[in-house]
N, C-alpha and C. Protein backbone atom coordinates (compact mmCIF):
# COMPACT_ATOMS: atom_id res chain seq x y z
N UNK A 1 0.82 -1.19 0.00
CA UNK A 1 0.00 0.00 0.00
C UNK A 1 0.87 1.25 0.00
N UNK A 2 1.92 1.60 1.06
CA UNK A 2 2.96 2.08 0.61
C UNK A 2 3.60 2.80 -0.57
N UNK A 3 3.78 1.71 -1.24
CA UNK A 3 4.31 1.63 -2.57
C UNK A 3 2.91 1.92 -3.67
N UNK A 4 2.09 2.27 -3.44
CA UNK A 4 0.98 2.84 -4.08
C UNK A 4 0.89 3.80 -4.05
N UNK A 5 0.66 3.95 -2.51
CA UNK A 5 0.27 5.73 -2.28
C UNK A 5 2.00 6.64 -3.02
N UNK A 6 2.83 5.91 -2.67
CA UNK A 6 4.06 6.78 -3.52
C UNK A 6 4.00 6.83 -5.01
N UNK A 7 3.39 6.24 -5.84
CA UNK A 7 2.96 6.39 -7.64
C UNK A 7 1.59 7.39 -7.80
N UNK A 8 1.01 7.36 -6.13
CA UNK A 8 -0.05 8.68 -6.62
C UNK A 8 0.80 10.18 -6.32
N UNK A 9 0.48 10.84 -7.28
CA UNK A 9 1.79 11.94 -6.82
C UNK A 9 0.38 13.09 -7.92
N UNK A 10 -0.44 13.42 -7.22
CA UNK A 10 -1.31 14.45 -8.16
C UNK A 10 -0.55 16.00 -7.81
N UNK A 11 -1.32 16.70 -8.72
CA UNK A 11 -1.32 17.89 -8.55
C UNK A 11 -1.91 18.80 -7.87
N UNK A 12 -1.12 18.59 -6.35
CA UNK A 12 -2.23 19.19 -5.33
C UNK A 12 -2.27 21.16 -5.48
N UNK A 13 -1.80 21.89 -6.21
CA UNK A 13 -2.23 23.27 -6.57
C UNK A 13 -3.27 23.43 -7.27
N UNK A 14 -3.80 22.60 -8.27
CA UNK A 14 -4.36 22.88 -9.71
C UNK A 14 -5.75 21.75 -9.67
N UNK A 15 -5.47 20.69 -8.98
CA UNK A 15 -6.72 19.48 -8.77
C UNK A 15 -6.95 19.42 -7.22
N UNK A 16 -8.05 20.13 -6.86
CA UNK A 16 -8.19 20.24 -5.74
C UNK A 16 -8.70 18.73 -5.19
N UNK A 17 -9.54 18.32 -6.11
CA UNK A 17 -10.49 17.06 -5.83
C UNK A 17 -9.56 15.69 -5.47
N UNK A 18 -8.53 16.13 -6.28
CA UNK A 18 -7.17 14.85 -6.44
C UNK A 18 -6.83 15.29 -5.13
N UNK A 19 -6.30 16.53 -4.16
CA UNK A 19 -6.18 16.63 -3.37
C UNK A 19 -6.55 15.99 -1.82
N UNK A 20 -8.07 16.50 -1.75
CA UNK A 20 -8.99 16.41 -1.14
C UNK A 20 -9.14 14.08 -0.90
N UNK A 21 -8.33 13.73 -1.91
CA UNK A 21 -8.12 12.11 -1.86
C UNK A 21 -7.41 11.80 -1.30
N UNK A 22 -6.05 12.23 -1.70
CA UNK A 22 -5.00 12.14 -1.53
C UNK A 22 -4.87 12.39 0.32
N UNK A 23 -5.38 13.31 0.55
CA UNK A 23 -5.22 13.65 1.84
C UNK A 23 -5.78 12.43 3.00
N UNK A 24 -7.41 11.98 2.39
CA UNK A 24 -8.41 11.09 3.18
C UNK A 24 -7.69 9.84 2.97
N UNK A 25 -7.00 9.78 2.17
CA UNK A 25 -6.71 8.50 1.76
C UNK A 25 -5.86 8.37 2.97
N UNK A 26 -4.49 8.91 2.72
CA UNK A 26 -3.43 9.47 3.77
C UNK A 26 -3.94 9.33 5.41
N UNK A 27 -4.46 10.13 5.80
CA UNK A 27 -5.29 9.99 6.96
C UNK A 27 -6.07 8.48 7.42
N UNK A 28 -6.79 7.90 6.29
CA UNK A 28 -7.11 6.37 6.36
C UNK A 28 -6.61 5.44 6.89
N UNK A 29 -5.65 5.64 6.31
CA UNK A 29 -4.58 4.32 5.77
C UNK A 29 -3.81 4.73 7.26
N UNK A 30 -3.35 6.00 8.35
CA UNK A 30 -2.46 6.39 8.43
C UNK A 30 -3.28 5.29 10.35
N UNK A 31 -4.35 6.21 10.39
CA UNK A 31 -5.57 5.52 11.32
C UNK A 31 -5.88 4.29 11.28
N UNK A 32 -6.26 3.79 10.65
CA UNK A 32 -6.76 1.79 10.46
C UNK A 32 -5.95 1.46 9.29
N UNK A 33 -4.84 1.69 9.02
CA UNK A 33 -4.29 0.61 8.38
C UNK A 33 -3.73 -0.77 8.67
N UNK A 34 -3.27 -0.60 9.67
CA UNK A 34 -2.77 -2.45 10.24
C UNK A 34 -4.09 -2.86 10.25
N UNK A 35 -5.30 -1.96 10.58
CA UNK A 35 -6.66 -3.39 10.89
C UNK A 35 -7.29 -3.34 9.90
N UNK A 36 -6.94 -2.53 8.37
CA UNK A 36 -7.72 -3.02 6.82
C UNK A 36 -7.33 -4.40 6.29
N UNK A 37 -6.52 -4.51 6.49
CA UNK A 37 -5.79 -5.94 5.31
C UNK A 37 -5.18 -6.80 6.38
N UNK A 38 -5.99 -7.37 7.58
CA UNK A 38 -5.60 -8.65 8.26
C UNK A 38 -5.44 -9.43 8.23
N UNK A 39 -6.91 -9.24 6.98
CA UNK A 39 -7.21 -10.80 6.39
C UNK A 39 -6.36 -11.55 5.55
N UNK A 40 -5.16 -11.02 4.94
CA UNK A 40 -4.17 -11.43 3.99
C UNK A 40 -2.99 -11.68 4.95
N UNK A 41 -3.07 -12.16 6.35
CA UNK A 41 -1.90 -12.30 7.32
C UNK A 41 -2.47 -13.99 7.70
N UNK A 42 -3.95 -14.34 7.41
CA UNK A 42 -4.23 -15.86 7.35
C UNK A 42 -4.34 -16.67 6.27
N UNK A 43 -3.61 -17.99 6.37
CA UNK A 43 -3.46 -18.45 5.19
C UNK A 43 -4.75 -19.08 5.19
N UNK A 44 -5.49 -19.44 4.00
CA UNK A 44 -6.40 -19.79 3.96
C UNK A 44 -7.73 -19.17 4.07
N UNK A 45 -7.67 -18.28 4.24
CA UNK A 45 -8.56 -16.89 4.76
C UNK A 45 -9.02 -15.87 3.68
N UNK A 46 -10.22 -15.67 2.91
CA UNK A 46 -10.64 -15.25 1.94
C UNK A 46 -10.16 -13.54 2.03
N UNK A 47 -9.61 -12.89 1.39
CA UNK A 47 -9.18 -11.79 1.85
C UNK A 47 -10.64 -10.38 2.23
N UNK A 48 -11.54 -11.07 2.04
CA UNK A 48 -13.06 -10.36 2.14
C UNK A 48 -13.64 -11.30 2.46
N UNK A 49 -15.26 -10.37 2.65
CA UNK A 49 -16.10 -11.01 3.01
C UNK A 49 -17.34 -11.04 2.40
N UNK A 50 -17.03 -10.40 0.97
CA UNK A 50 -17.97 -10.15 0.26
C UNK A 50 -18.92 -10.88 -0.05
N UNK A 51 -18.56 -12.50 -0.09
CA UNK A 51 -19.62 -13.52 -0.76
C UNK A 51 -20.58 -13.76 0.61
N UNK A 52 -19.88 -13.66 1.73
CA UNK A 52 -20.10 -14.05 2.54
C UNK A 52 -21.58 -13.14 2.75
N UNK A 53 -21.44 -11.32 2.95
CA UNK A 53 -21.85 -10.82 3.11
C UNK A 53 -23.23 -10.68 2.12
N UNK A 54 -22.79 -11.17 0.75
CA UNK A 54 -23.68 -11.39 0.03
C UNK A 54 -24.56 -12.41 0.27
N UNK A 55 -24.31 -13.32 0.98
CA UNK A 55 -25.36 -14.43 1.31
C UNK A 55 -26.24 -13.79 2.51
N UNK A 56 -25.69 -13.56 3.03
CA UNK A 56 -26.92 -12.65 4.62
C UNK A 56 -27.63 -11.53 3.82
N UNK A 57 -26.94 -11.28 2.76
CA UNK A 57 -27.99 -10.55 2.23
C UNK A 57 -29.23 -10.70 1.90
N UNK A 58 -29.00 -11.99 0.70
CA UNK A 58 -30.41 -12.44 0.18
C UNK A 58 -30.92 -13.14 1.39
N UNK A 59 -30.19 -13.36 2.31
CA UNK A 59 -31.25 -14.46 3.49
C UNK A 59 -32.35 -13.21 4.67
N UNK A 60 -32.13 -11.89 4.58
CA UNK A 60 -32.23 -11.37 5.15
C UNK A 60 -33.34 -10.28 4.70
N UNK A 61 -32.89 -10.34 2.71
CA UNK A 61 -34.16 -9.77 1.95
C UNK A 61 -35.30 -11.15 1.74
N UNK A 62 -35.14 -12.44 1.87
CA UNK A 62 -35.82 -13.23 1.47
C UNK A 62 -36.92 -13.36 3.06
N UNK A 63 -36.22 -13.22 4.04
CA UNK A 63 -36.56 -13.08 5.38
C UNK A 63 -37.65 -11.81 5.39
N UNK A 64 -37.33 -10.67 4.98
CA UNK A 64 -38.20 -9.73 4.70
C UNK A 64 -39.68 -9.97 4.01
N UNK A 65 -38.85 -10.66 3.26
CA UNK A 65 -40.16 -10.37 2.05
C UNK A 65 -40.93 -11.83 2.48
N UNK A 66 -40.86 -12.90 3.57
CA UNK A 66 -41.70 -13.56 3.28
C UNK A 66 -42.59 -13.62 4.62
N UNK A 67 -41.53 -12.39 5.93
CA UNK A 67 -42.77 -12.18 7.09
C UNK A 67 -43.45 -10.68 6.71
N UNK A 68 -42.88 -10.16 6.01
CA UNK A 68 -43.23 -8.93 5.90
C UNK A 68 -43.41 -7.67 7.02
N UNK A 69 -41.59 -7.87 7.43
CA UNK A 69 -41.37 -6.83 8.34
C UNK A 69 -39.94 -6.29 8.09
N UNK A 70 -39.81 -5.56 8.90
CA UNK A 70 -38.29 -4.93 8.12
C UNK A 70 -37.34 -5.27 9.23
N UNK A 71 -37.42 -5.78 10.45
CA UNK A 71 -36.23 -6.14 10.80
C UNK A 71 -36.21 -7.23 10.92
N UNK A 72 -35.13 -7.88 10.86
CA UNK A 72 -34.46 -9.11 10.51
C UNK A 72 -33.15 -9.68 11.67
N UNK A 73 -33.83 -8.99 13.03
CA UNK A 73 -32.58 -9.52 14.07
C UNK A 73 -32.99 -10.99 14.58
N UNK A 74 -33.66 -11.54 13.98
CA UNK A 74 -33.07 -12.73 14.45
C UNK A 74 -32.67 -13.38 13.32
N UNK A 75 -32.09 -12.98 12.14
CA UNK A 75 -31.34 -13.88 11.95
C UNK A 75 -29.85 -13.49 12.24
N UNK A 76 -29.97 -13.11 13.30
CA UNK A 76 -28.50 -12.73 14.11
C UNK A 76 -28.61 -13.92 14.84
N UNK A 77 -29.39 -14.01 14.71
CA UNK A 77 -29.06 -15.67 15.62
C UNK A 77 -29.23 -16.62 14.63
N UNK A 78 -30.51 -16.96 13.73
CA UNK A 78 -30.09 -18.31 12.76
C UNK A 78 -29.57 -18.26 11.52
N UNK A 79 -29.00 -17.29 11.47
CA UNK A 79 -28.34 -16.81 9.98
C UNK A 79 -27.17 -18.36 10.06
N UNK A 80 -26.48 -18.85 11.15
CA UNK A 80 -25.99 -19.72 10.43
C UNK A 80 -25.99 -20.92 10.53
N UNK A 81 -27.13 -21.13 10.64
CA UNK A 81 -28.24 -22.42 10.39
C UNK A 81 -28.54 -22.45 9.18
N UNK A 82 -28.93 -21.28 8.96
CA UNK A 82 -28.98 -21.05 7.34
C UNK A 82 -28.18 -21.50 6.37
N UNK A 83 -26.99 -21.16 6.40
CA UNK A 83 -25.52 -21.22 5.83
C UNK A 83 -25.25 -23.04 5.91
N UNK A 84 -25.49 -23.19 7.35
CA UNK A 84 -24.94 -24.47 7.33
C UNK A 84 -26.29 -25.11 6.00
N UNK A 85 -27.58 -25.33 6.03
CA UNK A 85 -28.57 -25.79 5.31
C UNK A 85 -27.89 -25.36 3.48
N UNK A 86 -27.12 -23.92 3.18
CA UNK A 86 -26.91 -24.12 2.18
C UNK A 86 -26.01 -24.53 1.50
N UNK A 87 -24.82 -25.63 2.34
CA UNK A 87 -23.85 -26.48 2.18
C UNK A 87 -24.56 -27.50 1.22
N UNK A 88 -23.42 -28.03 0.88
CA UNK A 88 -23.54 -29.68 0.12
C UNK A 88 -23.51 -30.75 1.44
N UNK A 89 -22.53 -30.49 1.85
CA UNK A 89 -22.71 -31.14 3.06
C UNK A 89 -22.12 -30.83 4.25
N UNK A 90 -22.22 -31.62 5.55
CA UNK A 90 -21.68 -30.82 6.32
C UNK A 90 -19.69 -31.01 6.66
N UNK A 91 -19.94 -32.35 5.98
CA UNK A 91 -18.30 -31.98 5.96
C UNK A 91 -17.58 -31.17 4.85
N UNK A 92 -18.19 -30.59 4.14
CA UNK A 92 -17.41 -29.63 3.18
C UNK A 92 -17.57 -28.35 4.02
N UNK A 93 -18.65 -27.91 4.67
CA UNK A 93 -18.40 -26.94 5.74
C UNK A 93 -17.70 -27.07 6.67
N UNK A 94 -17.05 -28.12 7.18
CA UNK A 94 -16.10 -28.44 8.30
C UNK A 94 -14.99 -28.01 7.62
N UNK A 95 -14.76 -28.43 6.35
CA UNK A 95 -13.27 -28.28 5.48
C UNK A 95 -13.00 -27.22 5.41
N UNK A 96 -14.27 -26.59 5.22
CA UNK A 96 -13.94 -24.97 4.88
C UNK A 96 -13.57 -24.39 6.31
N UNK A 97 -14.47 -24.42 7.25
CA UNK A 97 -14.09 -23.91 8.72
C UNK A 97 -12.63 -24.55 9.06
N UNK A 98 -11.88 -25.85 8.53
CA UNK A 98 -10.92 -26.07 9.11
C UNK A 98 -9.42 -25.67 8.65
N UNK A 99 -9.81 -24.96 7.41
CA UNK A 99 -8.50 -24.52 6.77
C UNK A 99 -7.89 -23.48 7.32
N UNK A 100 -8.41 -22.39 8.06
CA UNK A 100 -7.68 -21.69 9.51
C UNK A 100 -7.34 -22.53 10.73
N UNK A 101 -5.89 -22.29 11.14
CA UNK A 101 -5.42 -23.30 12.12
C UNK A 101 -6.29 -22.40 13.17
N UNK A 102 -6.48 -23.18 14.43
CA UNK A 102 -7.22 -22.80 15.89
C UNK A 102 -6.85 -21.92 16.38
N UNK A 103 -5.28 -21.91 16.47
CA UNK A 103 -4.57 -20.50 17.39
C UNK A 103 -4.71 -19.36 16.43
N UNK A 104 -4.52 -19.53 15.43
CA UNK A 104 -4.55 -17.99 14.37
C UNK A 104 -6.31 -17.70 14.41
N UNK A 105 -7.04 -18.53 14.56
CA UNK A 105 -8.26 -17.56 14.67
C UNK A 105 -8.61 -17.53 15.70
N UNK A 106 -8.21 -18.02 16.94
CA UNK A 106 -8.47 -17.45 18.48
C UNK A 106 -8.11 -16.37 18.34
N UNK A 107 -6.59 -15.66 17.86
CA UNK A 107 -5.76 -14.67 18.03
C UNK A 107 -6.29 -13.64 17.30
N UNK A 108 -6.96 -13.65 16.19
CA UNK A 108 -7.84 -12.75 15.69
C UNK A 108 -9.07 -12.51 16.21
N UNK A 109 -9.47 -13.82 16.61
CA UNK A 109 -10.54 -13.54 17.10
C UNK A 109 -10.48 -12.32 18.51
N UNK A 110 -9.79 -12.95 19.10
CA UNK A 110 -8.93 -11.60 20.19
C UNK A 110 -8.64 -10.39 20.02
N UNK A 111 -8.01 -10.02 18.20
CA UNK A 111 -8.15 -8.86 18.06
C UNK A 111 -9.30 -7.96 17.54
N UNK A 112 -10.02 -8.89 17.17
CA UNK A 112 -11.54 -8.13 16.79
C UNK A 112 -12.11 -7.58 18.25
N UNK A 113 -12.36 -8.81 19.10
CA UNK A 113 -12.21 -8.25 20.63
C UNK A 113 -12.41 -7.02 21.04
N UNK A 114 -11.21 -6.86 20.90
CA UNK A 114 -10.17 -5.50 21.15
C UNK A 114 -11.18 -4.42 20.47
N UNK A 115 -10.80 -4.81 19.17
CA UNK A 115 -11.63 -3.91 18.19
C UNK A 115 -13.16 -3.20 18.41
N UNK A 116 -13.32 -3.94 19.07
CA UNK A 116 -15.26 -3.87 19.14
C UNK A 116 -15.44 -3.42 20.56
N UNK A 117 -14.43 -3.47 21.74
CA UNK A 117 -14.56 -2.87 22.79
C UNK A 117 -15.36 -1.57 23.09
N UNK A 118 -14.30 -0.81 22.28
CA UNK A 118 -15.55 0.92 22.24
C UNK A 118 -16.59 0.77 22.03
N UNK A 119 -17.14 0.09 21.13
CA UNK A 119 -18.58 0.19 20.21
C UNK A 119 -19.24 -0.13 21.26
N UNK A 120 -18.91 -1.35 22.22
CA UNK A 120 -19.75 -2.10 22.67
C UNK A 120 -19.72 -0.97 23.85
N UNK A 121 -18.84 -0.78 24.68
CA UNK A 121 -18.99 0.59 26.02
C UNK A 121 -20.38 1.65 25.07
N UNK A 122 -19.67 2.24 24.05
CA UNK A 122 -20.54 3.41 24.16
C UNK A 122 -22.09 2.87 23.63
N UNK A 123 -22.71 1.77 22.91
CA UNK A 123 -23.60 1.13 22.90
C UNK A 123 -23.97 1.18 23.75
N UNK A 124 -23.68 0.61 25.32
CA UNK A 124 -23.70 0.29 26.18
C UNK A 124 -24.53 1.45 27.38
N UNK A 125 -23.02 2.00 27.24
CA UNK A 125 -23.58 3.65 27.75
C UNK A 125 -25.22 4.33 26.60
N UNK A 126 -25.35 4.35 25.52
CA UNK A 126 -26.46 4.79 25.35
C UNK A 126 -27.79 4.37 25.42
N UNK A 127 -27.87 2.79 25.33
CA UNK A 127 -28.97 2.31 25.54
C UNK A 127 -29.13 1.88 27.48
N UNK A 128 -28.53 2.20 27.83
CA UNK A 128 -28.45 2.18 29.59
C UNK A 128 -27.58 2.88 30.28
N UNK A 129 -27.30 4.00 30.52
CA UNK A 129 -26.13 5.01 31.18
C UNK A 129 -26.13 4.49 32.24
N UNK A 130 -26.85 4.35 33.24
CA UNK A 130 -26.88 4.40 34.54
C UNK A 130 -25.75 3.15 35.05
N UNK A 131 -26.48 2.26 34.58
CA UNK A 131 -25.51 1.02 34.73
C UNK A 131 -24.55 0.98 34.03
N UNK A 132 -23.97 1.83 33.06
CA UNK A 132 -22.84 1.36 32.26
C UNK A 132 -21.81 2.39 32.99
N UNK A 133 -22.35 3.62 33.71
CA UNK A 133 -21.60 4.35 34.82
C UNK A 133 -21.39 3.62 35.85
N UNK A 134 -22.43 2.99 36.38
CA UNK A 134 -22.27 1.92 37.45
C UNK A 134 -20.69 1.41 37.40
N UNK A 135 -20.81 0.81 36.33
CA UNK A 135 -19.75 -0.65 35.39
C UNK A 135 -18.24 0.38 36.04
N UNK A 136 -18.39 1.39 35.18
CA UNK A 136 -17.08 2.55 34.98
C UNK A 136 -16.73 2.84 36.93
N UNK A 137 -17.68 3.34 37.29
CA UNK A 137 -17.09 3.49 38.45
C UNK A 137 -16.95 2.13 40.09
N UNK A 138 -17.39 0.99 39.07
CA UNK A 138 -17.14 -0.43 39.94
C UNK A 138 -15.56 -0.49 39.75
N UNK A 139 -15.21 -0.75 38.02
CA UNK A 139 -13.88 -0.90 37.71
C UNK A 139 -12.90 0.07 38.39
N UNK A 140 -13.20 1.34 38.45
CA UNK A 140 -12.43 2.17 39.19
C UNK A 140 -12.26 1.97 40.49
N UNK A 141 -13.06 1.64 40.90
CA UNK A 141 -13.24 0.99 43.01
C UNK A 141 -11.95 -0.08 42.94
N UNK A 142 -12.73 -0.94 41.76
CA UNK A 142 -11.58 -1.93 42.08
C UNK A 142 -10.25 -1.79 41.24
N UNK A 143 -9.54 -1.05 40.75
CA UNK A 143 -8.44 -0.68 40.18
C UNK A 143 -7.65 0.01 41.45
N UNK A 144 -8.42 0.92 41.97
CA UNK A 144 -8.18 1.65 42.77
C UNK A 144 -7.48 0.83 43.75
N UNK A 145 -8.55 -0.26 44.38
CA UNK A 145 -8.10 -1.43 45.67
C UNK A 145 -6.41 -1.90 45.52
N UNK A 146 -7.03 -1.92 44.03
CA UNK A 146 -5.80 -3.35 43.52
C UNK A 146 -3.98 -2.32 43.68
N UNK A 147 -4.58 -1.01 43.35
CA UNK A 147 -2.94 -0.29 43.21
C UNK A 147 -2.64 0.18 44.89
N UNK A 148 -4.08 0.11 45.48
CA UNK A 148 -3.76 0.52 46.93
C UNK A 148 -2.58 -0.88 47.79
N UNK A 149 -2.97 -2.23 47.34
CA UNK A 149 -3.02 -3.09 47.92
C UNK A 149 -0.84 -3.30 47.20
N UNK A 150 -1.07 -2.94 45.73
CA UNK A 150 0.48 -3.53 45.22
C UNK A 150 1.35 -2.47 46.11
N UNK A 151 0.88 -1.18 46.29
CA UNK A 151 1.76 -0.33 46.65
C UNK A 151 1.76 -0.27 48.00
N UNK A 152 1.14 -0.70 49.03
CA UNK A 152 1.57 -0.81 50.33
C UNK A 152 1.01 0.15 51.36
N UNK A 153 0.63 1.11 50.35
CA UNK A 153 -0.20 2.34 51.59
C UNK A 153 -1.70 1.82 52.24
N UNK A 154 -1.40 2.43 53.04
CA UNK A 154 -3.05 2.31 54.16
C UNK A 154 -4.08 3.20 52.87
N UNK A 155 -5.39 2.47 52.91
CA UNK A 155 -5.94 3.10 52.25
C UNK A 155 -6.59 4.96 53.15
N UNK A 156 -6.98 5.76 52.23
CA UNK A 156 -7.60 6.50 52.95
C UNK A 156 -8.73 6.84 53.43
């Protein structure tokens, strides 16, 4: 990527618009770049998720159109019941699930984790403040204990 962004070389006086790319791009790449292209660090690992995403699609417009409502959260839950039903069989879905070794997708799986932490706090905090302040100032009680207790002082 690098080696890309160095062959774009516009004319930032005269093309403002080339500019105005050049810059977001820059900024992009500069912010989430280690977590755009992860997926090309597992072998075996489709570098997208496009087909994938394309299948929850139609399961989700077909879901629509045959209760005739517009949300579709539960197939957050049997969407892959679904998937598994549109296998050949189920050991060709095993094959496919088994071509990532265990530790490399624990370890991602860990960094998505990570990843989704904020979303999930400030989610958290907006559909329930009270308790998600609760949460914030429990952890602090006990952070607090824990540095009172390594460092040796009497509490106050």
């Amino acid at each position: 990527m690098d080696a890309l962004q160095q062959t774009f070389a516009p004319d930032l006086k005269r093309k403002p618009a080339q500019r105005a790319l050049h810059g977001a791009w820059q900024r992009t790449w500069r912010a989430y770049g280690p977590d755009l292209l992860h997926c090309y660090d597992i072998p075996g690992l489709p570098p997208d998720n496009l087909r994938l995403e394309a299948l929850f699609g139609r399961l989700r417009r077909h879901q629509r159109r045959i209760s005739g409502r517009q949300s579709t959260r539960e197939r957050r839950d049997f969407g892959q019941c679904q998937v598994l039903f549109g296998t050949a069989s189920e050991e060709e879905l095993l094959a496919q699930i088994r071509q990532v070794p265990l530790a490399v997708y624990h370890e991602h799986r860990q960094r998505l984790e990570e990843a989704e932490a904020p979303h999930r706090f400030l989610r958290r905090l907006h559909r329930d403040p009270l308790r998600a302040v609760g949460d914030l100032i429990d952890q602090h009680a006990a952070r607090r204990t824990e540095l009172e207790a390594a460092s040796g002082l009497p509490p106050p």
